[in-house]
Protein backbone atom coordinates (compact mmCIF):
# COMPACT_ATOMS: atom_id res chain seq x y z
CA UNK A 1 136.08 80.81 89.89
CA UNK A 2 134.45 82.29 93.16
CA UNK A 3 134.82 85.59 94.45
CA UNK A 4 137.05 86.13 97.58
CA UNK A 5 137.36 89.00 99.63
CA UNK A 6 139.51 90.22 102.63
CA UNK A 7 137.81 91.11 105.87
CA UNK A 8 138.40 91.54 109.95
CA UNK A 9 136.20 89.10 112.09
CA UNK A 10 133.71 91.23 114.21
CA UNK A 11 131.78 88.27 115.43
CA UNK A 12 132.44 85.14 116.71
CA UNK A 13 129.85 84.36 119.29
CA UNK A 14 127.30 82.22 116.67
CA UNK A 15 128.41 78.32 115.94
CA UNK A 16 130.02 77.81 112.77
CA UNK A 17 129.28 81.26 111.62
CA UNK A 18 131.35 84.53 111.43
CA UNK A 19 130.80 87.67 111.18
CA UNK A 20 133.16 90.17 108.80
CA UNK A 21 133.48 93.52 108.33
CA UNK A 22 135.51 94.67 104.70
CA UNK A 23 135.98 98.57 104.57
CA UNK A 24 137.03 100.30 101.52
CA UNK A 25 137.27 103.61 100.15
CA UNK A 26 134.84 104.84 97.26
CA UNK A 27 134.91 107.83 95.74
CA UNK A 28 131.27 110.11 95.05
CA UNK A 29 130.47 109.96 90.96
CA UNK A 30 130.07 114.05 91.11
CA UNK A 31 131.49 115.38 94.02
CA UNK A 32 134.94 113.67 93.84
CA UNK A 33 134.91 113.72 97.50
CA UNK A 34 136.23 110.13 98.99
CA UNK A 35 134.68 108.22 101.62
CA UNK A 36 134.83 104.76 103.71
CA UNK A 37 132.27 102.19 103.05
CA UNK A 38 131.77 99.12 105.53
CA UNK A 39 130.15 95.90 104.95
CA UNK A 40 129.49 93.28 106.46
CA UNK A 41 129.71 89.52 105.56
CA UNK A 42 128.56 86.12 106.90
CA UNK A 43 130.57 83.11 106.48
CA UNK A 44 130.65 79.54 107.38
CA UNK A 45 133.75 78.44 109.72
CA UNK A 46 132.92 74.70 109.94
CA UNK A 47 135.71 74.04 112.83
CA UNK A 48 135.53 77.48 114.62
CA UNK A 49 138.97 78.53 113.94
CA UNK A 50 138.47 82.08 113.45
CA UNK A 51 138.40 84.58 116.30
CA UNK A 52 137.33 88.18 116.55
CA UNK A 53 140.49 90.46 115.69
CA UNK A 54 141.69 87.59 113.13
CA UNK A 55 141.86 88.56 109.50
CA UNK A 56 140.41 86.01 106.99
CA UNK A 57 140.08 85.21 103.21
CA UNK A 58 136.48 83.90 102.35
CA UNK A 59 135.12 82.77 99.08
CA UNK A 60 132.10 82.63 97.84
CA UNK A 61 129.83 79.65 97.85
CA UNK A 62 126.27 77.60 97.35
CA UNK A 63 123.81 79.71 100.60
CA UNK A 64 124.10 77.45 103.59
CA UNK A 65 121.31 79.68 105.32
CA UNK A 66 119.45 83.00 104.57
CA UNK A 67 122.61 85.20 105.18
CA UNK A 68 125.07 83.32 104.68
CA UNK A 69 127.02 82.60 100.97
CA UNK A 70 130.80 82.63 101.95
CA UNK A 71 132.72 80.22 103.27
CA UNK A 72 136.05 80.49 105.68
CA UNK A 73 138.93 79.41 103.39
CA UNK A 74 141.89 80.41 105.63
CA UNK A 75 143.58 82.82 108.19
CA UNK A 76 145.55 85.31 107.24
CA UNK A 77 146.81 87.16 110.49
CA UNK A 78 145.79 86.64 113.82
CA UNK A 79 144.73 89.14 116.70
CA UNK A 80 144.83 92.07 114.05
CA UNK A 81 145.76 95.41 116.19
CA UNK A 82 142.57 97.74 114.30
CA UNK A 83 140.09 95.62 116.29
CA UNK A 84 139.87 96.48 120.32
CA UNK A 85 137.70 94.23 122.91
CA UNK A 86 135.66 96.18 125.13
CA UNK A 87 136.22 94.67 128.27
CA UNK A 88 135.18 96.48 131.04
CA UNK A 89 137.53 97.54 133.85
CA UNK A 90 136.98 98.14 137.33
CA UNK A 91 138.55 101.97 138.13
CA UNK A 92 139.03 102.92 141.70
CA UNK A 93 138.39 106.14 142.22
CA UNK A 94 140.74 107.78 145.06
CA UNK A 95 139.43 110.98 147.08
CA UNK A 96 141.36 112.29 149.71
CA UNK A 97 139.59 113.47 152.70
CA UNK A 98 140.85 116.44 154.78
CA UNK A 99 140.64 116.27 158.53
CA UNK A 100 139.32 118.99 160.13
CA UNK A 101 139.98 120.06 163.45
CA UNK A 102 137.14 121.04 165.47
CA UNK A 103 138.08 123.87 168.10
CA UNK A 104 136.67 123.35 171.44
C-alpha cells in the first residue's frame, strides 16, 4: 500500500509537476517545546488539474524524475484561504498641495 499525504499546492508554474508544502507540528525529544515543520513535495499532475491554493492527496509512487516520487491522486478543496497570491497593486499616493499666496 503506498504512502499518501495531505499538502497545499505552492507551485504550479512547471508542466505536469507540482509543488506541495505539508506542515506539521513536532515536538523537541528533550526540551518538550513544540514547533512547525514544513516540507516540501514534488508530484506528478499528468492533466494539470491542480492549482496553487488547491489542497491535494498524493501517493507515493515508482521516481518519474530526480525529485519527483508522488503522484496527484485527487483534489480535495479548491482555492484553500491559508495560501495568498502576491499580486502586486498599483497604490496612488494622494498629497495635497497648499497654495500660497504671494504678497505683492
Amino acid at each position: 500500500m503506498p504512502k499518501k499525504i495531505t499538502g497545499i499546492v505552492t507551485s504550479d508554474v512547471q508542466d505536469k509537476t507540482i509543488v506541495i508544502t505539508v506542515t506539521s507540528r513536532e515536538t523537541h525529544p528533550i526540551y518538550g517545546k513544540q514547533y512547525t515543520v514544513t516540507r516540501k513535495y514534488t508530484a506528478h499532475d499528468e492533466k494539470n488539474q491542480a492549482k496553487k491554493g488547491d489542497r491535494v492527496e498524493v501517493s507515493e509512487c515508482r521516481p518519474i524524475s530526480k525529485r519527483k516520487t508522488w503522484t496527484l491522486d485527487h483534489i480535495i478543496e479548491t482555492g484553500h484561504a491559508d495560501i495568498e497570491v502576491a499580486e502586486e497593486k498599483d497604490v496612488v499616493e494622494v498629497t495635497q498641495t497648499k497654495a500660497v499666496k504671494e504678497d505683492e
